[in-house]
C-alpha atoms as a PDB file:
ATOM      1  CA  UNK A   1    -100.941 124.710   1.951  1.00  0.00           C
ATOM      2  CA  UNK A   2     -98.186 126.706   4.264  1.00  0.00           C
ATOM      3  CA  UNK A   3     -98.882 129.018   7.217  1.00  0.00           C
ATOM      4  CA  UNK A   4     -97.653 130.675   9.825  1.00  0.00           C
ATOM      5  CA  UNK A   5     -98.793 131.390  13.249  1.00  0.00           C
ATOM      6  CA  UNK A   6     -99.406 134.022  15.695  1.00  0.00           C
ATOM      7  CA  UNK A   7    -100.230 133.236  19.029  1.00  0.00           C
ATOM      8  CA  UNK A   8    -102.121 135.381  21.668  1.00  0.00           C
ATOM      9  CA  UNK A   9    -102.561 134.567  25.328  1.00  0.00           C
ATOM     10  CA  UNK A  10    -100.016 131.393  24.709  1.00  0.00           C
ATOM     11  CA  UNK A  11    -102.410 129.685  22.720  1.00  0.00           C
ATOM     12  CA  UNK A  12     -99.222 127.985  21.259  1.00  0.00           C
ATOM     13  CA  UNK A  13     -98.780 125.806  25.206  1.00  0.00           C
ATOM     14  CA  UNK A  14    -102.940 125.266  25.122  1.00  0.00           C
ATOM     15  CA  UNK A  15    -102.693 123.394  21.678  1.00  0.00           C
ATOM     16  CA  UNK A  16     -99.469 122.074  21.841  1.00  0.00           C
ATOM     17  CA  UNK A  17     -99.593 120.395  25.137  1.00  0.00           C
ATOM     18  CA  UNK A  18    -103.241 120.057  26.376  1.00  0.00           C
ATOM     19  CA  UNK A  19    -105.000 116.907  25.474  1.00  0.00           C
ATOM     20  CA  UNK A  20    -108.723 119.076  25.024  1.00  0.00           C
ATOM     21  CA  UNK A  21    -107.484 121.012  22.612  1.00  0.00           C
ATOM     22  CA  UNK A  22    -104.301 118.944  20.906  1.00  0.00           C
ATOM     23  CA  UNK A  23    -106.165 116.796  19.037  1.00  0.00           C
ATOM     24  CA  UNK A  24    -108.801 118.863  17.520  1.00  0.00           C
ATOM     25  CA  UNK A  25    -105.840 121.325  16.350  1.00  0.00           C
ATOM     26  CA  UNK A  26    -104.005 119.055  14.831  1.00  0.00           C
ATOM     27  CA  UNK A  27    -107.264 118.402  12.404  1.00  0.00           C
ATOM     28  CA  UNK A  28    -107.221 121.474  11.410  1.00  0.00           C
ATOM     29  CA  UNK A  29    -103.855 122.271  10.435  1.00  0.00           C
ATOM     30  CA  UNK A  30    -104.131 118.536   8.819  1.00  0.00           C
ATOM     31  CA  UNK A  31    -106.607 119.540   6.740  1.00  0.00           C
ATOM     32  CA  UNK A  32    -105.047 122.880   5.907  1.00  0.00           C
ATOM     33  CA  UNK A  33    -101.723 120.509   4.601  1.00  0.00           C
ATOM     34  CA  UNK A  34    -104.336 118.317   2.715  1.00  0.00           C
ATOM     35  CA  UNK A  35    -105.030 121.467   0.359  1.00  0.00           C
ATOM     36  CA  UNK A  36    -102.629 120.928  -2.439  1.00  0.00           C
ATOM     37  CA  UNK A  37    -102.273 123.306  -5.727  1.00  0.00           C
ATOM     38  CA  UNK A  38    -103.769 120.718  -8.145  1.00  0.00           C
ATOM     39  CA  UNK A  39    -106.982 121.008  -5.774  1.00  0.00           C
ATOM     40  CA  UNK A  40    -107.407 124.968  -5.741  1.00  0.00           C
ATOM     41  CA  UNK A  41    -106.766 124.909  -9.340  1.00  0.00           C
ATOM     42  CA  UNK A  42    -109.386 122.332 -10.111  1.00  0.00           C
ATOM     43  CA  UNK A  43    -112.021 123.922  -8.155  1.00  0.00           C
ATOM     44  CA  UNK A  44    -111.100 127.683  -9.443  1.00  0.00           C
ATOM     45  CA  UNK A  45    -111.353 126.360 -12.949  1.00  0.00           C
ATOM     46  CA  UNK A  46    -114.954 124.715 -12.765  1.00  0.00           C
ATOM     47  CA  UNK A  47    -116.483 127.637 -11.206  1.00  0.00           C
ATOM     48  CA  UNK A  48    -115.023 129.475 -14.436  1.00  0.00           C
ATOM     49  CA  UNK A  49    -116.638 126.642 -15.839  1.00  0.00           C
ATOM     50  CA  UNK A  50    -119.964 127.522 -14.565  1.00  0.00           C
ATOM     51  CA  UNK A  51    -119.860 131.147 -14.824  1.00  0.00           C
ATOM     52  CA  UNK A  52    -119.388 131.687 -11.183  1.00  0.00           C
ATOM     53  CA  UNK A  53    -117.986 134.869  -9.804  1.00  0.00           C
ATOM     54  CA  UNK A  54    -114.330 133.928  -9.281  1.00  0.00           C
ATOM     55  CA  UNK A  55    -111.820 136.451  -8.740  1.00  0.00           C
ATOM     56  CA  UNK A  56    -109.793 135.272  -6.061  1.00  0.00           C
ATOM     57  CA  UNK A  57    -109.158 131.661  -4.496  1.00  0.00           C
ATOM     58  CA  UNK A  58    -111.031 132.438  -1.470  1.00  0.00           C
ATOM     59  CA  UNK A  59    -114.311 130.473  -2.074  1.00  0.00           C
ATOM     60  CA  UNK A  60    -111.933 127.468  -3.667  1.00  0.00           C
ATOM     61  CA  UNK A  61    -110.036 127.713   0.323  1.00  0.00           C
ATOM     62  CA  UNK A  62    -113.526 127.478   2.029  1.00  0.00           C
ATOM     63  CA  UNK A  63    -115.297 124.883   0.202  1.00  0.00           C
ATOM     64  CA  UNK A  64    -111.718 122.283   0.161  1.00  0.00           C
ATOM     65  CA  UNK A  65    -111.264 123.013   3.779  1.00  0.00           C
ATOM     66  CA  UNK A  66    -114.861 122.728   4.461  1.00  0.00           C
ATOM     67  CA  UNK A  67    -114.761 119.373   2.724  1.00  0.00           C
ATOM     68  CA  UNK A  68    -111.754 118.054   5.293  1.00  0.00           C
ATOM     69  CA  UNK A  69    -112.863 119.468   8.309  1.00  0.00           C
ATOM     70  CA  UNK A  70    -117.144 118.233   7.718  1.00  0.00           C
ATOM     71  CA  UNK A  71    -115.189 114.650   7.645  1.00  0.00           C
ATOM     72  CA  UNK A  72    -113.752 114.757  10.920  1.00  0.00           C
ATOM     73  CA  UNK A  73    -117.124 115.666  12.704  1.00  0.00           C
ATOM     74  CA  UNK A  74    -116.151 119.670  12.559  1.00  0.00           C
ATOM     75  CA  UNK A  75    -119.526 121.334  12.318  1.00  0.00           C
ATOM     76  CA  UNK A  76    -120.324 124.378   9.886  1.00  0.00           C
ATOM     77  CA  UNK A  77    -121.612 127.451  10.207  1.00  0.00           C
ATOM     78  CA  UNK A  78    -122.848 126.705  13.476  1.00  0.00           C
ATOM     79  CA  UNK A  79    -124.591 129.728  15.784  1.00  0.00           C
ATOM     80  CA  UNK A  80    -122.846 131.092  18.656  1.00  0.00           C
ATOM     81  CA  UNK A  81    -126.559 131.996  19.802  1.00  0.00           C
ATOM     82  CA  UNK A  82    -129.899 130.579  20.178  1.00  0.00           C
ATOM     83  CA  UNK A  83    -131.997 133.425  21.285  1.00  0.00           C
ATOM     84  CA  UNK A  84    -133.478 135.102  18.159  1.00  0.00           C
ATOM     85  CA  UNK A  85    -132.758 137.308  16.856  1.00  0.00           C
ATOM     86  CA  UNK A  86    -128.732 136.062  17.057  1.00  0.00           C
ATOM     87  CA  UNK A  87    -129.500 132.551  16.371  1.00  0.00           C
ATOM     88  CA  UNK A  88    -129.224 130.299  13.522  1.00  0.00           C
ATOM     89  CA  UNK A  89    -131.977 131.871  11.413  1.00  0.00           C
ATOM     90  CA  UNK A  90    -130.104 135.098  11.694  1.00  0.00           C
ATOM     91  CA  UNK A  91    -127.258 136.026   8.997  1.00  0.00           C
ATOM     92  CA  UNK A  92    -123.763 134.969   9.482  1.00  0.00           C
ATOM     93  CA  UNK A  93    -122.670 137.862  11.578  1.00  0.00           C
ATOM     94  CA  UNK A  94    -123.503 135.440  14.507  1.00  0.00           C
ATOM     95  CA  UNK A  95    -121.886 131.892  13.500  1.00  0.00           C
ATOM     96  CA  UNK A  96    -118.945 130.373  13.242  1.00  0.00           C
ATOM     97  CA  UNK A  97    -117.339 129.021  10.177  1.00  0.00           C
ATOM     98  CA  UNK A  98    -116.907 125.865  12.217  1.00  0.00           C
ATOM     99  CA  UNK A  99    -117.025 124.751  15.492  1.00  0.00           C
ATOM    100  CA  UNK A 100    -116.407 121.279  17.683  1.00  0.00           C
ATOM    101  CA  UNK A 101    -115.500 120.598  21.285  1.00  0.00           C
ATOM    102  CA  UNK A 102    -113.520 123.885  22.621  1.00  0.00           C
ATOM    103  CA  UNK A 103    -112.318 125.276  19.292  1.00  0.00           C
ATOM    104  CA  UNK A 104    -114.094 127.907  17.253  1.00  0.00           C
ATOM    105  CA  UNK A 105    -113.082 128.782  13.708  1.00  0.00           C
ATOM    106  CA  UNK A 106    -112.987 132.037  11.607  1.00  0.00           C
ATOM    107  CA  UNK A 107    -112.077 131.740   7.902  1.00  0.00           C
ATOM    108  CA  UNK A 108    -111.429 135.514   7.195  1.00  0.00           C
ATOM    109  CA  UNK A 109    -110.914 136.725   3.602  1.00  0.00           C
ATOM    110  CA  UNK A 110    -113.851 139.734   4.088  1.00  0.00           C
ATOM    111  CA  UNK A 111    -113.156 142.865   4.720  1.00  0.00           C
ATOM    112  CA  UNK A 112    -110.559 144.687   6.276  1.00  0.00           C
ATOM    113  CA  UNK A 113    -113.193 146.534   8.243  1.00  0.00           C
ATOM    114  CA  UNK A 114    -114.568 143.293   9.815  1.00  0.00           C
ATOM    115  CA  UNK A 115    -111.462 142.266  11.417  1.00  0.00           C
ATOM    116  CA  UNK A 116    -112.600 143.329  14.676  1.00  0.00           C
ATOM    117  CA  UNK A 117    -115.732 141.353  14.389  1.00  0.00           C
ATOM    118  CA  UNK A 118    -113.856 138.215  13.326  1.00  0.00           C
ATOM    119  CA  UNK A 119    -111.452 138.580  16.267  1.00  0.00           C
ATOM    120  CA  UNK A 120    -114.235 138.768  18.673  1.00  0.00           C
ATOM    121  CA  UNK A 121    -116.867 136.370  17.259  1.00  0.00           C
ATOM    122  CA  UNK A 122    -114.513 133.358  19.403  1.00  0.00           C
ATOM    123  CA  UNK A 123    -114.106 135.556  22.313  1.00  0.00           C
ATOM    124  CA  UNK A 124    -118.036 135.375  22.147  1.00  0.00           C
ATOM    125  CA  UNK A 125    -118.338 131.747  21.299  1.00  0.00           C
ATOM    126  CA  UNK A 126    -116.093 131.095  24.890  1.00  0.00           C
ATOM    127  CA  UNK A 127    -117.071 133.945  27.323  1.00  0.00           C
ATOM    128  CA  UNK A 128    -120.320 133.764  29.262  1.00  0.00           C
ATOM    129  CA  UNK A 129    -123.272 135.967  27.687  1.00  0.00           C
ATOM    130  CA  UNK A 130    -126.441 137.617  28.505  1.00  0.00           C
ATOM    131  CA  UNK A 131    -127.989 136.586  25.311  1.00  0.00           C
ATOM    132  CA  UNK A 132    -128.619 132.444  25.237  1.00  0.00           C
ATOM    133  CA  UNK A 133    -125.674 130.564  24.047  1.00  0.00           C
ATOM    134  CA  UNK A 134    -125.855 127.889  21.278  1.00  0.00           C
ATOM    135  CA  UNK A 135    -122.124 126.734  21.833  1.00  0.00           C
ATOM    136  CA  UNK A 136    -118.964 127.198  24.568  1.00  0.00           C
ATOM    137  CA  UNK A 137    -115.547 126.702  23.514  1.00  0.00           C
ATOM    138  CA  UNK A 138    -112.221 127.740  24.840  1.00  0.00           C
ATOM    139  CA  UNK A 139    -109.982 128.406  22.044  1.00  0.00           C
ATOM    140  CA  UNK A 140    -110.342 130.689  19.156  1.00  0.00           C
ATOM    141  CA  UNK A 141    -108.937 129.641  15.607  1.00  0.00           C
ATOM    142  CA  UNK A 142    -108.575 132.200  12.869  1.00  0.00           C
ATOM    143  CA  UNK A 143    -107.544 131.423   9.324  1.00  0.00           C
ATOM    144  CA  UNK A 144    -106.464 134.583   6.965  1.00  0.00           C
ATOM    145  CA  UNK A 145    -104.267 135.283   3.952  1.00  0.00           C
ATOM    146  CA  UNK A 146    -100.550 136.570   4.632  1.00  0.00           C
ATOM    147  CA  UNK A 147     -99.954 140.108   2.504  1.00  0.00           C
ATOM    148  CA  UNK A 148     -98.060 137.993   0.244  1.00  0.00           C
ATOM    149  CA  UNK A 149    -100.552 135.559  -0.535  1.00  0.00           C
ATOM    150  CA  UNK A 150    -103.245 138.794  -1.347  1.00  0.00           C
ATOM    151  CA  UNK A 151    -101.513 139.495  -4.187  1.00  0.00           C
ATOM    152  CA  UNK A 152    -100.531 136.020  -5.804  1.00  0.00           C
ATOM    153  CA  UNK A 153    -103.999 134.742  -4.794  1.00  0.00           C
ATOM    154  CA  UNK A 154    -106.432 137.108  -6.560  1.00  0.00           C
ATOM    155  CA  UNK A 155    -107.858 139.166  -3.775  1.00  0.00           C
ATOM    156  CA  UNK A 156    -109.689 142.255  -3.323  1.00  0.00           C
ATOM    157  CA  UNK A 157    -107.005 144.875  -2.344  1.00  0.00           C
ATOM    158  CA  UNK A 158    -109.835 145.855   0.680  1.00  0.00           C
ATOM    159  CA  UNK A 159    -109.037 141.901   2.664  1.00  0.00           C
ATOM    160  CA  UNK A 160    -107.818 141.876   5.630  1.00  0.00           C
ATOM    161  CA  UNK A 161    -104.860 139.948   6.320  1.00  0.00           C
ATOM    162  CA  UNK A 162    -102.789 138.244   8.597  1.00  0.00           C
ATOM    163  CA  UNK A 163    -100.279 140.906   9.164  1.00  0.00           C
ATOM    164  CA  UNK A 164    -103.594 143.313   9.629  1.00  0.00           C
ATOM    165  CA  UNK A 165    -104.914 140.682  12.420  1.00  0.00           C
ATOM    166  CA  UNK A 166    -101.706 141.072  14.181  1.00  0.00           C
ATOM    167  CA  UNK A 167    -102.003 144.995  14.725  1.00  0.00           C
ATOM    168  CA  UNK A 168    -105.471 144.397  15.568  1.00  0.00           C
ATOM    169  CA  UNK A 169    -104.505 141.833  18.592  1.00  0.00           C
ATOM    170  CA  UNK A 170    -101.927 143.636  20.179  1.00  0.00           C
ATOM    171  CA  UNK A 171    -103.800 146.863  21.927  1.00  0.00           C
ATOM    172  CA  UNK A 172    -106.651 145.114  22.241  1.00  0.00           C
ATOM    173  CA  UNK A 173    -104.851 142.314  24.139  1.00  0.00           C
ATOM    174  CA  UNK A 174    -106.709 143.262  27.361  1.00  0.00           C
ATOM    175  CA  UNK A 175    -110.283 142.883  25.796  1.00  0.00           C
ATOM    176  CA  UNK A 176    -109.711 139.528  23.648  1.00  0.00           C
ATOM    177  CA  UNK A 177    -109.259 137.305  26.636  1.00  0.00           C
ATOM    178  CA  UNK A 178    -109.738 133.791  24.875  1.00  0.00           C
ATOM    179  CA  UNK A 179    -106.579 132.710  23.324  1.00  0.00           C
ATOM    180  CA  UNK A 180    -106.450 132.597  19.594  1.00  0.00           C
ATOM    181  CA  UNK A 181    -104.156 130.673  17.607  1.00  0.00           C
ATOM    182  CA  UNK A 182    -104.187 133.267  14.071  1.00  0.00           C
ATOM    183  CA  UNK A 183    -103.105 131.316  10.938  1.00  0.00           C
ATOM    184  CA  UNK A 184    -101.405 133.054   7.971  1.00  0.00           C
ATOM    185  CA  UNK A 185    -101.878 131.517   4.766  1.00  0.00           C
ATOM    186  CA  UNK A 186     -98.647 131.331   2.582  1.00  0.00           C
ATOM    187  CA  UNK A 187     -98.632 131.512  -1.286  1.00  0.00           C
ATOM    188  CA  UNK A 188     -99.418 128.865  -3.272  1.00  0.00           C
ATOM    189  CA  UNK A 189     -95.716 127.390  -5.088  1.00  0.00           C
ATOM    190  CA  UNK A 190     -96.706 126.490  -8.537  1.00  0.00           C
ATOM    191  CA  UNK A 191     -98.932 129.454  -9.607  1.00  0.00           C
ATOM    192  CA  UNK A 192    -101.034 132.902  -9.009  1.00  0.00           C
ATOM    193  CA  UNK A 193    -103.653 134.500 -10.333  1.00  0.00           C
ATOM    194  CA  UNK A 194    -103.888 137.514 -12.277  1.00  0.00           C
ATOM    195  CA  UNK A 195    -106.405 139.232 -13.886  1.00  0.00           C
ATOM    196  CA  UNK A 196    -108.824 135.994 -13.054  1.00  0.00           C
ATOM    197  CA  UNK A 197    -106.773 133.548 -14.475  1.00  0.00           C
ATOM    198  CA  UNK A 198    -104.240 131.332 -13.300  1.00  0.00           C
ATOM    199  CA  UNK A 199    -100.758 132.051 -14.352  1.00  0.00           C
ATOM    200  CA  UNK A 200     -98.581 129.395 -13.978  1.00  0.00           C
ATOM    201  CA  UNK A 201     -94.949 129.560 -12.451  1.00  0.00           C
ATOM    202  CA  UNK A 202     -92.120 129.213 -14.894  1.00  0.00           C
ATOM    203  CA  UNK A 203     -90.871 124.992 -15.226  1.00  0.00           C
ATOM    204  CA  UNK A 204     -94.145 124.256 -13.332  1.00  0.00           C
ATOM    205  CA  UNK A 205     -94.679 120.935 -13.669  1.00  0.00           C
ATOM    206  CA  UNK A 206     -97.619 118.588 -12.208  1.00  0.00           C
END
Protein backbone atom coordinates (compact mmCIF):
# COMPACT_ATOMS: atom_id res chain seq x y z
CA UNK A 1 0.00 0.00 0.00
CA UNK A 2 1.12 3.95 -0.16
CA UNK A 3 1.36 6.41 2.75
CA UNK A 4 2.41 9.37 3.84
CA UNK A 5 3.88 10.65 6.96
CA UNK A 6 3.58 13.17 9.58
CA UNK A 7 6.09 13.53 12.03
CA UNK A 8 5.84 15.05 15.60
CA UNK A 9 8.71 15.75 17.95
CA UNK A 10 11.22 14.73 14.86
CA UNK A 11 10.24 11.32 15.01
CA UNK A 12 11.41 11.35 11.29
CA UNK A 13 15.66 11.72 12.81
CA UNK A 14 14.62 8.91 15.75
CA UNK A 15 13.62 6.30 12.99
CA UNK A 16 15.65 7.29 10.33
CA UNK A 17 18.94 7.42 12.00
CA UNK A 18 18.83 5.60 15.41
CA UNK A 19 19.75 1.99 15.39
CA UNK A 20 16.80 1.19 18.46
CA UNK A 21 14.29 2.25 16.55
CA UNK A 22 15.54 1.92 12.60
CA UNK A 23 15.10 -1.44 12.32
CA UNK A 24 11.86 -2.14 13.90
CA UNK A 25 10.39 0.81 11.59
CA UNK A 26 11.46 -0.37 8.71
CA UNK A 27 9.21 -3.71 9.51
CA UNK A 28 6.51 -1.94 9.66
CA UNK A 29 6.41 0.15 6.74
CA UNK A 30 7.71 -3.31 5.01
CA UNK A 31 4.84 -4.90 5.86
CA UNK A 32 2.56 -2.00 5.03
CA UNK A 33 4.33 -2.30 1.13
CA UNK A 34 3.67 -6.13 1.39
CA UNK A 35 -0.24 -5.30 1.28
CA UNK A 36 -0.99 -5.46 -2.36
CA UNK A 37 -4.68 -4.96 -4.03
CA UNK A 38 -5.07 -8.65 -5.03
CA UNK A 39 -4.70 -9.31 -1.10
CA UNK A 40 -7.44 -6.75 0.24
CA UNK A 41 -9.63 -7.93 -2.44
CA UNK A 42 -9.28 -11.57 -1.60
CA UNK A 43 -9.86 -11.15 1.98
CA UNK A 44 -12.93 -8.51 1.46
CA UNK A 45 -14.50 -11.05 -0.82
CA UNK A 46 -14.45 -14.20 1.58
CA UNK A 47 -15.83 -12.38 4.42
CA UNK A 48 -18.76 -11.59 1.82
CA UNK A 49 -18.34 -15.10 1.46
CA UNK A 50 -19.14 -15.87 4.96
CA UNK A 51 -21.69 -13.37 5.65
CA UNK A 52 -19.44 -11.19 7.64
CA UNK A 53 -20.17 -7.57 8.24
CA UNK A 54 -18.01 -5.91 5.57
CA UNK A 55 -18.51 -2.47 4.65
CA UNK A 56 -15.27 -1.01 4.46
CA UNK A 57 -11.61 -2.53 4.02
CA UNK A 58 -10.69 -1.80 7.46
CA UNK A 59 -10.85 -5.32 9.06
CA UNK A 60 -9.16 -6.73 5.54
CA UNK A 61 -6.02 -3.80 6.61
CA UNK A 62 -5.84 -5.27 10.21
CA UNK A 63 -5.92 -8.87 9.77
CA UNK A 64 -3.07 -8.66 6.39
CA UNK A 65 -0.96 -6.37 8.44
CA UNK A 66 -1.47 -8.36 11.49
CA UNK A 67 -0.39 -11.39 9.50
CA UNK A 68 3.19 -9.51 8.47
CA UNK A 69 3.93 -7.90 11.50
CA UNK A 70 2.97 -11.48 14.04
CA UNK A 71 5.93 -12.90 11.62
CA UNK A 72 8.54 -10.63 12.56
CA UNK A 73 8.05 -11.19 16.41
CA UNK A 74 5.61 -7.87 16.61
CA UNK A 75 3.25 -8.75 19.42
CA UNK A 76 -0.67 -8.08 19.32
CA UNK A 77 -2.91 -6.53 21.26
CA UNK A 78 -0.60 -6.40 23.99
CA UNK A 79 -1.61 -4.31 27.47
CA UNK A 80 -0.02 -1.15 28.25
CA UNK A 81 -1.04 -2.17 31.97
CA UNK A 82 -0.92 -4.94 34.35
CA UNK A 83 -2.74 -3.68 37.33
CA UNK A 84 -6.44 -4.66 36.96
CA UNK A 85 -8.55 -3.24 36.19
CA UNK A 86 -6.29 -1.71 32.97
CA UNK A 87 -4.67 -4.91 32.23
CA UNK A 88 -5.01 -7.52 29.72
CA UNK A 89 -8.36 -8.88 30.91
CA UNK A 90 -9.71 -5.42 30.49
CA UNK A 91 -11.23 -4.25 26.94
CA UNK A 92 -9.08 -2.78 24.34
CA UNK A 93 -9.23 0.76 25.53
CA UNK A 94 -5.92 -0.20 27.33
CA UNK A 95 -3.72 -2.19 24.60
CA UNK A 96 -1.94 -1.67 21.84
CA UNK A 97 -2.59 -2.98 18.43
CA UNK A 98 1.02 -4.09 18.54
CA UNK A 99 3.93 -3.58 20.34
CA UNK A 100 7.91 -4.75 20.33
CA UNK A 101 11.09 -3.20 21.67
CA UNK A 102 10.44 0.80 21.83
CA UNK A 103 7.66 1.09 19.25
CA UNK A 104 3.97 1.06 20.01
CA UNK A 105 1.32 0.78 17.32
CA UNK A 106 -2.23 2.25 16.79
CA UNK A 107 -4.24 1.02 13.78
CA UNK A 108 -7.01 3.75 13.82
CA UNK A 109 -10.08 3.40 11.55
CA UNK A 110 -12.69 4.03 14.82
CA UNK A 111 -14.12 6.89 15.48
CA UNK A 112 -13.44 10.32 14.94
CA UNK A 113 -14.19 10.92 18.58
CA UNK A 114 -11.42 8.50 19.75
CA UNK A 115 -8.66 10.24 18.13
CA UNK A 116 -7.53 11.69 21.24
CA UNK A 117 -7.42 8.38 22.92
CA UNK A 118 -5.45 6.81 20.06
CA UNK A 119 -2.93 9.68 20.14
CA UNK A 120 -2.33 9.21 23.74
CA UNK A 121 -2.54 5.42 24.25
CA UNK A 122 1.66 5.55 23.02
CA UNK A 123 2.30 8.55 25.04
CA UNK A 124 1.04 6.09 27.85
CA UNK A 125 2.78 3.01 26.64
CA UNK A 126 6.36 5.34 26.97
CA UNK A 127 5.79 7.80 29.91
CA UNK A 128 6.18 6.61 33.49
CA UNK A 129 2.70 5.80 35.31
CA UNK A 130 1.14 5.48 38.61
CA UNK A 131 -0.83 2.53 37.57
CA UNK A 132 1.67 -0.78 36.94
CA UNK A 133 3.06 -0.90 33.53
CA UNK A 134 2.91 -4.04 31.30
CA UNK A 135 5.25 -2.47 28.54
CA UNK A 136 7.81 0.81 27.95
CA UNK A 137 8.52 1.99 24.61
CA UNK A 138 9.80 5.19 23.18
CA UNK A 139 8.19 5.78 19.96
CA UNK A 140 4.61 5.97 19.06
CA UNK A 141 3.37 4.56 15.58
CA UNK A 142 -0.06 5.43 14.29
CA UNK A 143 -1.61 4.00 11.16
CA UNK A 144 -4.95 5.86 9.71
CA UNK A 145 -6.74 6.35 6.40
CA UNK A 146 -5.94 9.68 4.35
CA UNK A 147 -9.53 11.63 3.51
CA UNK A 148 -9.04 10.29 0.17
CA UNK A 149 -8.76 6.81 0.95
CA UNK A 150 -12.32 7.20 3.30
CA UNK A 151 -14.14 7.51 0.45
CA UNK A 152 -12.61 4.95 -2.16
CA UNK A 153 -12.20 2.48 0.74
CA UNK A 154 -15.74 2.01 2.10
CA UNK A 155 -15.69 3.79 5.39
CA UNK A 156 -18.03 5.10 7.82
CA UNK A 157 -18.24 8.90 7.07
CA UNK A 158 -17.76 9.22 11.28
CA UNK A 159 -13.54 7.73 10.89
CA UNK A 160 -11.13 9.65 11.77
CA UNK A 161 -8.43 10.28 9.48
CA UNK A 162 -5.10 11.23 8.87
CA UNK A 163 -5.68 14.78 8.01
CA UNK A 164 -8.03 14.76 11.39
CA UNK A 165 -4.82 13.31 13.42
CA UNK A 166 -2.86 16.17 12.18
CA UNK A 167 -5.19 18.98 13.73
CA UNK A 168 -5.34 16.92 16.69
CA UNK A 169 -1.29 16.93 17.16
CA UNK A 170 -0.59 20.35 16.64
CA UNK A 171 -2.15 22.27 19.94
CA UNK A 172 -1.70 19.53 21.83
CA UNK A 173 2.02 19.39 20.92
CA UNK A 174 2.97 20.33 24.52
CA UNK A 175 1.01 17.35 26.15
CA UNK A 176 1.98 14.43 23.56
CA UNK A 177 5.61 14.37 24.48
CA UNK A 178 6.61 10.89 22.87
CA UNK A 179 7.29 11.30 19.28
CA UNK A 180 4.89 9.74 16.88
CA UNK A 181 5.57 8.88 13.46
CA UNK A 182 1.45 9.21 11.99
CA UNK A 183 0.98 7.15 8.78
CA UNK A 184 -1.63 8.11 6.13
CA UNK A 185 -2.92 5.42 4.15
CA UNK A 186 -3.23 6.24 0.34
CA UNK A 187 -5.96 4.76 -1.98
CA UNK A 188 -5.79 1.62 -3.27
CA UNK A 189 -4.85 1.95 -7.53
CA UNK A 190 -6.90 -0.69 -9.12
CA UNK A 191 -10.30 -0.33 -7.34
CA UNK A 192 -12.87 1.13 -4.52
CA UNK A 193 -15.66 0.20 -2.95
CA UNK A 194 -19.05 1.37 -3.19
CA UNK A 195 -22.09 0.46 -1.84
CA UNK A 196 -20.16 -2.87 -0.34
CA UNK A 197 -18.83 -4.00 -3.37
CA UNK A 198 -15.75 -3.61 -5.12
CA UNK A 199 -15.82 -1.54 -8.20
CA UNK A 200 -13.10 -1.99 -10.28
CA UNK A 201 -11.01 0.85 -12.04
CA UNK A 202 -11.52 1.21 -15.74
CA UNK A 203 -8.54 -1.17 -17.95
CA UNK A 204 -7.82 -2.79 -14.53
CA UNK A 205 -6.02 -5.57 -15.17
CA UNK A 206 -4.42 -8.30 -12.67
Amino acid sequence: MNFTCYYHRFSNLIVESNPEFTSDFNEITSALNLITDVDLIAHFNDRKISRLNTKSLSESINRILKAHLCKKGWAAESPIFREAPYDATNNKAWRLDFAKNNISIEVAFNHGEAIAHNIMKPVLASELNHVKKNIQTRLGVIITCTEEFKKKGGFDGAVGTYEKFISYLKPYNNLVTTPIVLIGLQPTSTFEIKNKEIIYYKDCLF
